[in-house]
Protein backbone atom coordinates (compact mmCIF):
# COMPACT_ATOMS: atom_id res chain seq x y z
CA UNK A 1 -5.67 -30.78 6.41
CA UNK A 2 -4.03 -31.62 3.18
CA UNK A 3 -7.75 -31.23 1.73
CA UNK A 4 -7.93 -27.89 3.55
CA UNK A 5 -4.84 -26.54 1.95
CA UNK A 6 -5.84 -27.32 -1.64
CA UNK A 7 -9.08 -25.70 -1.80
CA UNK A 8 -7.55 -22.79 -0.88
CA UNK A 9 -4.56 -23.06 -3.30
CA UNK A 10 -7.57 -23.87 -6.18
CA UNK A 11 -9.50 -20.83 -5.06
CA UNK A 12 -6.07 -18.80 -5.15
CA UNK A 13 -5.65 -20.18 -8.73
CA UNK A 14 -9.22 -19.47 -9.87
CA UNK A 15 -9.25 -15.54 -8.43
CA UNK A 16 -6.02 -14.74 -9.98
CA UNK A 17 -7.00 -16.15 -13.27
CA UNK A 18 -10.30 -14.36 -13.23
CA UNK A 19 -8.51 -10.78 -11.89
CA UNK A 20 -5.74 -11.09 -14.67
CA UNK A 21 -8.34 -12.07 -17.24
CA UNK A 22 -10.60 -9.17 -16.54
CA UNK A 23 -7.92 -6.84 -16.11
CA UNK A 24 -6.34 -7.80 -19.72
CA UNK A 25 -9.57 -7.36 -21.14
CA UNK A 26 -9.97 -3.47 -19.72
CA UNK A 27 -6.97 -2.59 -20.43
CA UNK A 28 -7.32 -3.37 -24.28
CA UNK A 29 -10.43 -1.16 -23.93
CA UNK A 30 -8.68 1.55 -23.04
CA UNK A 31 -8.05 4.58 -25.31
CA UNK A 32 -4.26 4.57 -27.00
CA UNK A 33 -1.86 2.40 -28.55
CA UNK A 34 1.15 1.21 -27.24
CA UNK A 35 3.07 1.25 -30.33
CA UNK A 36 2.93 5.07 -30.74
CA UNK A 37 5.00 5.58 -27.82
CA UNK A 38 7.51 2.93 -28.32
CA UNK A 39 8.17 4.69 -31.65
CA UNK A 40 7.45 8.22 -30.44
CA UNK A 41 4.67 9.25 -32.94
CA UNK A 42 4.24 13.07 -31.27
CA UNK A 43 7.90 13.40 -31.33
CA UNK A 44 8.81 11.97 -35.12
CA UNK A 45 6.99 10.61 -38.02
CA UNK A 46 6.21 6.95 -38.45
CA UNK A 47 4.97 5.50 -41.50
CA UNK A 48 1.82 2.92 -41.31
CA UNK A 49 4.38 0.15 -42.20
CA UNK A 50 6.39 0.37 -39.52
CA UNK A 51 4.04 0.67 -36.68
CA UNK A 52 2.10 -2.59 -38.22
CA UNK A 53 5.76 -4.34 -38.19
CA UNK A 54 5.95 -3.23 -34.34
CA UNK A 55 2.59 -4.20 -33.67
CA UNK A 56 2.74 -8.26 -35.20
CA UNK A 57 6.69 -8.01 -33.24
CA UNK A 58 4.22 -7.74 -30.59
CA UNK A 59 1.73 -9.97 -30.70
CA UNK A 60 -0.87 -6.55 -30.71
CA UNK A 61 -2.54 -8.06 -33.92
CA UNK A 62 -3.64 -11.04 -32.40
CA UNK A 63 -7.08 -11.77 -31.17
CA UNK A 64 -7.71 -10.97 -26.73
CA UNK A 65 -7.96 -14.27 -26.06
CA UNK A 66 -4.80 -15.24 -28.30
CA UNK A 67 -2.68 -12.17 -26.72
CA UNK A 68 -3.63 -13.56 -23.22
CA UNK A 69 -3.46 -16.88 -23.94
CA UNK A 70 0.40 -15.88 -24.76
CA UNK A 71 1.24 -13.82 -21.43
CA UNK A 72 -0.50 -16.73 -19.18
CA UNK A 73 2.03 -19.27 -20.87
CA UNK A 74 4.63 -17.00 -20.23
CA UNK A 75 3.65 -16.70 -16.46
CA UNK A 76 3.86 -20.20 -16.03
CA UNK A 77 7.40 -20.15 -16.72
CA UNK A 78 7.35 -17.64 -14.23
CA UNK A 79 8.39 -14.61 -16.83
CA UNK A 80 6.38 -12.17 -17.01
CA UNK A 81 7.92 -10.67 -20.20
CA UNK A 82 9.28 -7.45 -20.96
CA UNK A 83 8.48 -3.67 -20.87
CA UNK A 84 7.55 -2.03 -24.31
CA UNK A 85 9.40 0.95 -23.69
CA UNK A 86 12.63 0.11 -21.96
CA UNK A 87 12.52 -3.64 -23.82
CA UNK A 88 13.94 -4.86 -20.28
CA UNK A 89 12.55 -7.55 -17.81
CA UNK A 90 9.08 -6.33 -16.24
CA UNK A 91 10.69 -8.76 -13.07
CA UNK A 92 14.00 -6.96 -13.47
CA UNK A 93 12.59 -3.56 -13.84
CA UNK A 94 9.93 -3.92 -10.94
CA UNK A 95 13.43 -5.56 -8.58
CA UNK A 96 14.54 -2.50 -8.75
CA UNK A 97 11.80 -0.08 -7.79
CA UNK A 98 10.68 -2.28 -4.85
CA UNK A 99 13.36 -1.70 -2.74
CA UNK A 100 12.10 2.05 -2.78
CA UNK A 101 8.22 1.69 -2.31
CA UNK A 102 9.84 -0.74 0.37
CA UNK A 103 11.93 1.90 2.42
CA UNK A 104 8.73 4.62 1.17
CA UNK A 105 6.64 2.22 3.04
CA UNK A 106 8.35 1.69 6.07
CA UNK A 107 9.28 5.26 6.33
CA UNK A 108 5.35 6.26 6.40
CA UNK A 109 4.62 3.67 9.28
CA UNK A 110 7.50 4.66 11.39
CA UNK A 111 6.21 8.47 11.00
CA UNK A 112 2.34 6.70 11.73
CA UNK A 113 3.30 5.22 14.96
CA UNK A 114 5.29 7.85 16.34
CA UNK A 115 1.96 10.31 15.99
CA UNK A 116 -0.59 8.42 16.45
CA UNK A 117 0.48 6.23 19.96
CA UNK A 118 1.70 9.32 21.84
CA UNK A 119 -1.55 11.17 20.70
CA UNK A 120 -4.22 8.63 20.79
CA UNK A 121 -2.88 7.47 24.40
CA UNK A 122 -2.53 10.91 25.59
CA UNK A 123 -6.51 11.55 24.53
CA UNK A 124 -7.28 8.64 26.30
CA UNK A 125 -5.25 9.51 29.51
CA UNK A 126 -6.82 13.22 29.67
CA UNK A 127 -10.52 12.10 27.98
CA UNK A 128 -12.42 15.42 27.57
CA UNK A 129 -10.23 17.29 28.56
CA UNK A 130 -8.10 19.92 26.44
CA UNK A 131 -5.52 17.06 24.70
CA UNK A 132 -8.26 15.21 23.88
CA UNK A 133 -9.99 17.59 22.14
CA UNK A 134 -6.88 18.94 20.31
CA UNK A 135 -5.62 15.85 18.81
CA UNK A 136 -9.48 15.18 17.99
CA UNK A 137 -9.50 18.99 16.03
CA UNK A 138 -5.94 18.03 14.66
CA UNK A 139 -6.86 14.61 13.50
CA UNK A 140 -10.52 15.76 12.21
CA UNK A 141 -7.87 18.54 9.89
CA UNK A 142 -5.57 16.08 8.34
CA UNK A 143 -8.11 13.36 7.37
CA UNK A 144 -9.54 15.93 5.33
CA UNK A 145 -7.14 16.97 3.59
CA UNK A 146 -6.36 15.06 0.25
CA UNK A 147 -2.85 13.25 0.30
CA UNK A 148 -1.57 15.31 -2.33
CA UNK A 149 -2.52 18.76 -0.55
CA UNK A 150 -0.90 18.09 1.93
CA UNK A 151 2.17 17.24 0.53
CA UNK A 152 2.57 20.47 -1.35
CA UNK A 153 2.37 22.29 1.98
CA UNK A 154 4.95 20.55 3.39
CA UNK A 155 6.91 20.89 0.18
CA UNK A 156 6.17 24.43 -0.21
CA UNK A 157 6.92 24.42 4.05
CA UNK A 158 10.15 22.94 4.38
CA UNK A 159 11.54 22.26 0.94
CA UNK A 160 10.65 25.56 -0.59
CA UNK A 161 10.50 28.07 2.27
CA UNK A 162 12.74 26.86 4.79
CA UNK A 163 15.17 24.95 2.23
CA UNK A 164 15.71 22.09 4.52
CA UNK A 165 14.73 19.17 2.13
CA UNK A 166 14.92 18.19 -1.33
CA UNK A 167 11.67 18.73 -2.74
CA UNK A 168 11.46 15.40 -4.83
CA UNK A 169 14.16 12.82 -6.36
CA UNK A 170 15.77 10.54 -4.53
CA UNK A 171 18.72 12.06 -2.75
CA UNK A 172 19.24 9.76 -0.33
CA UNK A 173 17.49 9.24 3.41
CA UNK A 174 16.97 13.15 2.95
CA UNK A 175 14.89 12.30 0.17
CA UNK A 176 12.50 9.84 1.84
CA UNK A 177 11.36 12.63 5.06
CA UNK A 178 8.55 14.35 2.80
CA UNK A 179 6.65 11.77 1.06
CA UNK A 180 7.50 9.12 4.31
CA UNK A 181 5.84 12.30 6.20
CA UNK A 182 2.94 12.45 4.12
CA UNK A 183 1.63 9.56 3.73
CA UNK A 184 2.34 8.89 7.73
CA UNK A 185 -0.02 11.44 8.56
CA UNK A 186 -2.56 10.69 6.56
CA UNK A 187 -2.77 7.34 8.19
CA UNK A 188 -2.00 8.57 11.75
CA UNK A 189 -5.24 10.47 11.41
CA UNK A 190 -7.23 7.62 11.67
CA UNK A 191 -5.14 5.80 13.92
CA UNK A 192 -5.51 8.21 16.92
CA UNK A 193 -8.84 8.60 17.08
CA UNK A 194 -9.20 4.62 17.26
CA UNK A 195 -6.14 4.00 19.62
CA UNK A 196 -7.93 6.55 22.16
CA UNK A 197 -11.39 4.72 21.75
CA UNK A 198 -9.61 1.02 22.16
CA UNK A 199 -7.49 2.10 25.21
CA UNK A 200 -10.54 3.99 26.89
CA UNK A 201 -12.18 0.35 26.31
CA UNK A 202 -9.86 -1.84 27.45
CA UNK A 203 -9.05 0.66 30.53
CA UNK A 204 -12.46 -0.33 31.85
CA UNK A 205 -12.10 -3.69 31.80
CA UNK A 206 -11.80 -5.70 35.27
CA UNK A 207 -8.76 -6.67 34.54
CA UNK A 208 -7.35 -3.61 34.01
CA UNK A 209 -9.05 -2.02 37.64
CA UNK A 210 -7.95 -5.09 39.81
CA UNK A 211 -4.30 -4.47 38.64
CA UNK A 212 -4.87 -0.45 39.45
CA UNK A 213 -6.22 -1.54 43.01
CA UNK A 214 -2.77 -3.69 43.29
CA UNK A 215 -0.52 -1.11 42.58
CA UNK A 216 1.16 -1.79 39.48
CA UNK A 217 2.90 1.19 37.90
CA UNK A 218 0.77 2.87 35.58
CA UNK A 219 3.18 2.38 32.61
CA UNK A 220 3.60 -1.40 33.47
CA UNK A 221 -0.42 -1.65 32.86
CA UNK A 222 -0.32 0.77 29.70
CA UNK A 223 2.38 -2.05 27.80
CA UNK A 224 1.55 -5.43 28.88
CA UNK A 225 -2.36 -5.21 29.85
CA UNK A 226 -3.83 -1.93 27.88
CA UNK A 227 -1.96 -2.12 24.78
CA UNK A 228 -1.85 -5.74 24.51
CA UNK A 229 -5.90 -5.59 25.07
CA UNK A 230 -5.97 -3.40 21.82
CA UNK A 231 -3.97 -5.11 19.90
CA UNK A 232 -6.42 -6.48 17.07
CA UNK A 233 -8.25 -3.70 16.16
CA UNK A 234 -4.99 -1.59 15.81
CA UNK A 235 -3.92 -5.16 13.65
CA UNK A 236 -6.72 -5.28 11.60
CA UNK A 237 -6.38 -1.58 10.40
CA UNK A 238 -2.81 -1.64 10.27
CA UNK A 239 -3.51 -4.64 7.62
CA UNK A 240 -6.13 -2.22 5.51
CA UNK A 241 -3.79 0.52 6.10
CA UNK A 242 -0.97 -2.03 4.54
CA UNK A 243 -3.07 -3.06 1.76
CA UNK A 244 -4.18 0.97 0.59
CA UNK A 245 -0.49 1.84 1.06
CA UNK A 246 0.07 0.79 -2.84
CA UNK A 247 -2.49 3.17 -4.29
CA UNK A 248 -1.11 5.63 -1.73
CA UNK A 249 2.45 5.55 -2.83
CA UNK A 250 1.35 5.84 -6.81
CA UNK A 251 -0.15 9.27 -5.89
CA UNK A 252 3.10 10.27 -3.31
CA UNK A 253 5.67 9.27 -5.45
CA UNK A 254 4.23 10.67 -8.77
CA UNK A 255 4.17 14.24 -6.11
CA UNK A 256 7.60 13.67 -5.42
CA UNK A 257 9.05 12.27 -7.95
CA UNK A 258 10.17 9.42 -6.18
CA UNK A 259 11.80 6.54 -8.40
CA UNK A 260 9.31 3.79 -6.86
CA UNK A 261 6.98 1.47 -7.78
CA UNK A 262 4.23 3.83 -7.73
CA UNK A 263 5.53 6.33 -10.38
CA UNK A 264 7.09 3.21 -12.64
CA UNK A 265 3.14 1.74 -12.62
CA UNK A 266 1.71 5.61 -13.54
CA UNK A 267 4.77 6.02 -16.33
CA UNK A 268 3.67 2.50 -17.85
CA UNK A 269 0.03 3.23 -17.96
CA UNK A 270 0.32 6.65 -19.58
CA UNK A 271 2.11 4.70 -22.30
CA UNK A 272 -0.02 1.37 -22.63
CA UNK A 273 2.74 -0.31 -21.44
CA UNK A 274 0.55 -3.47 -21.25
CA UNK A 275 3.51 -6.35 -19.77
CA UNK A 276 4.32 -3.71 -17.03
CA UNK A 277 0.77 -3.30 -15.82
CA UNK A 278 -0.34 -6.90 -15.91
CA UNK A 279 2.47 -7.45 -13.79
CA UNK A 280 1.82 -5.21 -11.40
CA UNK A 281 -2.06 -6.01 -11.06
CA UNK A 282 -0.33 -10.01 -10.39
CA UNK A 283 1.87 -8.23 -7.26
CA UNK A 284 -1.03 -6.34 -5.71
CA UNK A 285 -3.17 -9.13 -5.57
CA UNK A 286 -0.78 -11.25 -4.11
CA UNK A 287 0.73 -8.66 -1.98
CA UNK A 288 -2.63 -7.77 -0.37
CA UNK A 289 -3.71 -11.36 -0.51
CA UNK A 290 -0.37 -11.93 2.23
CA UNK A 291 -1.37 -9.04 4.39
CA UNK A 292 -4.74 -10.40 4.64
CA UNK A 293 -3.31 -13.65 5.46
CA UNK A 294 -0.98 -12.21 8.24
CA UNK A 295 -2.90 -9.89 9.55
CA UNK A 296 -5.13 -12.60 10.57
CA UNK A 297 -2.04 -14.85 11.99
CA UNK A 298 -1.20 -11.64 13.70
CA UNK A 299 -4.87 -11.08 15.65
CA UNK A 300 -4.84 -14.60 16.28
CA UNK A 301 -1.37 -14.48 18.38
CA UNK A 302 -2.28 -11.08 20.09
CA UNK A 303 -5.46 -12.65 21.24
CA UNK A 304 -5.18 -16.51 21.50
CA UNK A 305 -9.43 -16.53 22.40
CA UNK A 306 -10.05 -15.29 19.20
CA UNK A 307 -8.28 -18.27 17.55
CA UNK A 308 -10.21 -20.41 19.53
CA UNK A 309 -13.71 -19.70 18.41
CA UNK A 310 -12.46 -19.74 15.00
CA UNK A 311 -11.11 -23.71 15.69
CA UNK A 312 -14.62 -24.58 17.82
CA UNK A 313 -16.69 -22.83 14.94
CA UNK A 314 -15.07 -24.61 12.13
């Protein structure tokens, strides 16, 4: 067991090393140079001097594997230094956006699950029949539709024509019912159409027929037979879904102008903010590393078979 546990923990080691290697070695190959926006070249003059003072301040004169060699001592002491722009803590900083993307997040699955159960079980109930083809036609619409575009219809809907919302900002709860509606049906698109096929499966199952021929209230079989029978593949989505959430809030917030992790990442990239974005590379591979992780905990608890072919085959 103990053996177990640290091959995994070297692996862990060994991936993040090579991600954060590779990704400090692109980003010094993109176009642009930090040090003109810290000292605002487009906006005043700078003399050569000065930005090469800025640049050895930085460390930017170094050679790659020096200027690395730098930020992964610095991540052992668990710092993972500060922004160029703002001069504050990249931790500190990314603290304060998270509780944003957080309630962004959470906000978009609510909106998910409240469209996609109702219509994915009522296309299985009535299969073939008109609501099945509707939420089909209304599902096959909004997966085709680009994030963004649909976001500025619902802006130009509800913020713009109807004045009910705020447009963008964060004002609040108010604030978080566009983008949280975007992003929600985006991913409720695909959920439907895989919540009718997984209920229409598991309402053929023997199971599911002797407790029919018994008499059980519909509902009753629905929750704690049918749903429970679909759990994993609606798990094992939800985990992908979880894990393309963070490229999906950089695109909503930047939309909406929402103060989250999303728009901080897209601010420090348009000004080679190099400590900011190394960070954040370090919490999406660890963040999508967990939901990987859980997700599988997660199938194995909803279906306690599956958990034991993975302890016979191993």
């Amino acid at each position: 067991m103990a053996a177990s546990i640290a091959r995994k923990v070297l692996r862990l080691l060994v991936f993040l090393l090579g991600l954060t290697f590779l990704s400090f070695c692109l980003l010094k190959l993109v176009p642009g140079d930090p040090v003109r926006g810290i000292l605002r070249v487009d906006e005043m003059a700078a003399t050569q001097d000065q930005m090469g003072g800025i640049r050895k301040e930085l460390g930017l004169d170094l050679p790659l594997y020096r200027q690395y060699g730098i930020w992964l001592s610095q991540l052992l002491k668990l710092d993972l230094g500060s922004s160029y722009l703002s001069g504050r803590p990249v931790a500190a900083e990314f603290a304060e956006k998270l509780p944003n993307t957080l309630a962004l997040a959470a906000g978009s699955l609510l909106v998910m699950l409240l469209v996609s159960l109702p219509l994915g079980a009522l296309a299985a109930r009535h299969r073939n029949r008109w609501p099945d083809r509707m939420s089909r036609y209304m599902s096959a619409a909004v997966s085709s539709m680009p994030s963004f575009w649909l976001g500025l219809l619902l802006i130009d809907l509800f913020a713009v024509r109807l004045q009910l919302l705020p447009p963008m900002g964060s004002e609040g709860i108010a604030s978080l019912i566009l983008p949280s509606a975007t992003l929600g049906l985006s991913m409720a698109a695909l959920y439907v159409g895989l919540i009718r096929s997984s209920l229409i499966e598991s309402g053929s199952q023997e199971f599911i027929l002797s407790a029919r021929a018994r008499g059980i209230h519909p509902f009753r079989i629905f929750v704690r037979h049918q749903l429970r029978h679909s759990l994993v593949p609606l798990l094992t989505l939800l985990g992908e879904s979880l894990a393309s959430l963070l490229g999906g809030t950089v695109v909503i917030e930047t939309l909406f102008n929402y103060p989250g992790i999303g728009k901080w990442i897209v601010d420090a990239v348009s000004a080679r903010d190099y400590p900011v974005i190394m960070g954040y590379v370090l919490f999406a591979a660890l963040f999508i590393l967990l939901v990987n992780r859980s997700t599988e905990a997660a199938c194995r608890l909803a279906n306690p078979e599956l958990a034991r072919k993975e302890l016979r085959h191993s």
